[in-house]
Protein backbone atom coordinates (compact mmCIF):
# COMPACT_ATOMS: atom_id res chain seq x y z
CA UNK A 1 8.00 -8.65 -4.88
CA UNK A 2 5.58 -9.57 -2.06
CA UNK A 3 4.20 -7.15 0.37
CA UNK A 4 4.36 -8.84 4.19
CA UNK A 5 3.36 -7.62 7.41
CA UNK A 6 5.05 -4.42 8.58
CA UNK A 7 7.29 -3.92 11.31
CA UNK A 8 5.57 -1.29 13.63
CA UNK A 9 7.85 0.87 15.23
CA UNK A 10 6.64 2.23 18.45
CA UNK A 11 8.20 5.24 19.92
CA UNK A 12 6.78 7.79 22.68
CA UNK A 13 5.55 10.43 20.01
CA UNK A 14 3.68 8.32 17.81
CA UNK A 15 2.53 4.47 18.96
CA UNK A 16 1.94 3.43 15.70
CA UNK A 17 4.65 5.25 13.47
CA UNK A 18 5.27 3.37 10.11
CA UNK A 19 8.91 5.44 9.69
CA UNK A 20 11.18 3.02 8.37
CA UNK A 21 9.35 0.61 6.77
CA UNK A 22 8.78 -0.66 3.49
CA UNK A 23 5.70 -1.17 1.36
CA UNK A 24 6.90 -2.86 -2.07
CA UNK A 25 8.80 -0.38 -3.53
CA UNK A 26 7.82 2.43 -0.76
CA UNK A 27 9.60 3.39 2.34
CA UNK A 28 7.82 5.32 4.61
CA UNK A 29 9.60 8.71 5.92
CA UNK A 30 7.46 10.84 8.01
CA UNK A 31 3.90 11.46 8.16
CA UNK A 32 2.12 13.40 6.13
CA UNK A 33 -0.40 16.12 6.20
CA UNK A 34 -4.13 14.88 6.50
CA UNK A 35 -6.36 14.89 3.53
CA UNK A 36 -9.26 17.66 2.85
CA UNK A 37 -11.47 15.08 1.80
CA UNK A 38 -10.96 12.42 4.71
CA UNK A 39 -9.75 11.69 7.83
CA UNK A 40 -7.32 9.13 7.56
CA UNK A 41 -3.43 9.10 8.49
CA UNK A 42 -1.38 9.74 5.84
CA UNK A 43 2.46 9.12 5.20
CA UNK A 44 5.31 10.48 3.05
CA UNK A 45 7.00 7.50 1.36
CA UNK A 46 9.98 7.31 -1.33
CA UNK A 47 9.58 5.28 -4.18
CA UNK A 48 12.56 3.22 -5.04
CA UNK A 49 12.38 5.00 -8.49
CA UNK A 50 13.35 7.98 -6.42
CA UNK A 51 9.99 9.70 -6.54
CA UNK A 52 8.12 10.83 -3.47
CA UNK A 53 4.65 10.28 -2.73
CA UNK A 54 1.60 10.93 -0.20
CA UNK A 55 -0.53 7.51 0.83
CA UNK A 56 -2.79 7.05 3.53
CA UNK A 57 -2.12 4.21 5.67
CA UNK A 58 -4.90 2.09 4.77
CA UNK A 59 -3.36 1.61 1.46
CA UNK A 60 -0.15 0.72 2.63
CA UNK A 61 -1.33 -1.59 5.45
CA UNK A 62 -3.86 -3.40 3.18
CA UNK A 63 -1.57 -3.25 -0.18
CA UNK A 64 -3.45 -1.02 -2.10
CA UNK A 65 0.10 1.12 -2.73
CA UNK A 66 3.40 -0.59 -3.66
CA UNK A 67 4.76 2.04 -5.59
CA UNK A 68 4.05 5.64 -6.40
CA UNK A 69 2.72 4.11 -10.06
CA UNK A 70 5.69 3.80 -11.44
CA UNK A 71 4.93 -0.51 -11.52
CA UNK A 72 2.06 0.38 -13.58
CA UNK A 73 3.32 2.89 -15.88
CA UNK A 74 6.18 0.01 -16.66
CA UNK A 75 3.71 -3.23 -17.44
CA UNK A 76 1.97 -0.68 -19.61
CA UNK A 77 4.94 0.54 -21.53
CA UNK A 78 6.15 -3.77 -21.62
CA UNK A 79 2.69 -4.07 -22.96
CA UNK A 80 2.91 -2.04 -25.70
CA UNK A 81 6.16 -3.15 -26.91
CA UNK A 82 4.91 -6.77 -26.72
CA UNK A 83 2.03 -5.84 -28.80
């Protein structure tokens, strides 16, 4: 599954709002509250697993975050069967 460029979604409330779009396995649906520890926009996304996570934008935008770690929890658990 590749990650491309995001459709931005402008609207009057937010110019850059990332509602609606999908990051791998994420889809963005709302913001999120910022960080304590830095200053960067965050968004609530759903996993397609069905889980929920918190991810700041630079992750999404520069694919740092596909999935809320359920990808990796799964090539670990194929890798130990393999094994």
């Amino acid at each position: 599954m590749s990650i491309g460029r995001p459709l931005i979604i402008e609207d009057e409330q937010d110019p850059l709002s990332f509602v609606g779009c999908r990051f791998g396995r994420l889809l963005v649906t709302r913001a999120a509250a910022p960080s304590h520890d830095c200053n960067c926009p965050r968004w609530r996304a759903m996993c397609d697993c069905g889980i929920g996570c918190d991810v700041t934008e630079y992750g999404l935008v520069n694919g740092l975050r596909a999935s809320c770690g359920c990808q990796g929890q799964a090539k670990d658990r194929r890798a130990k069967v393999a094994a």
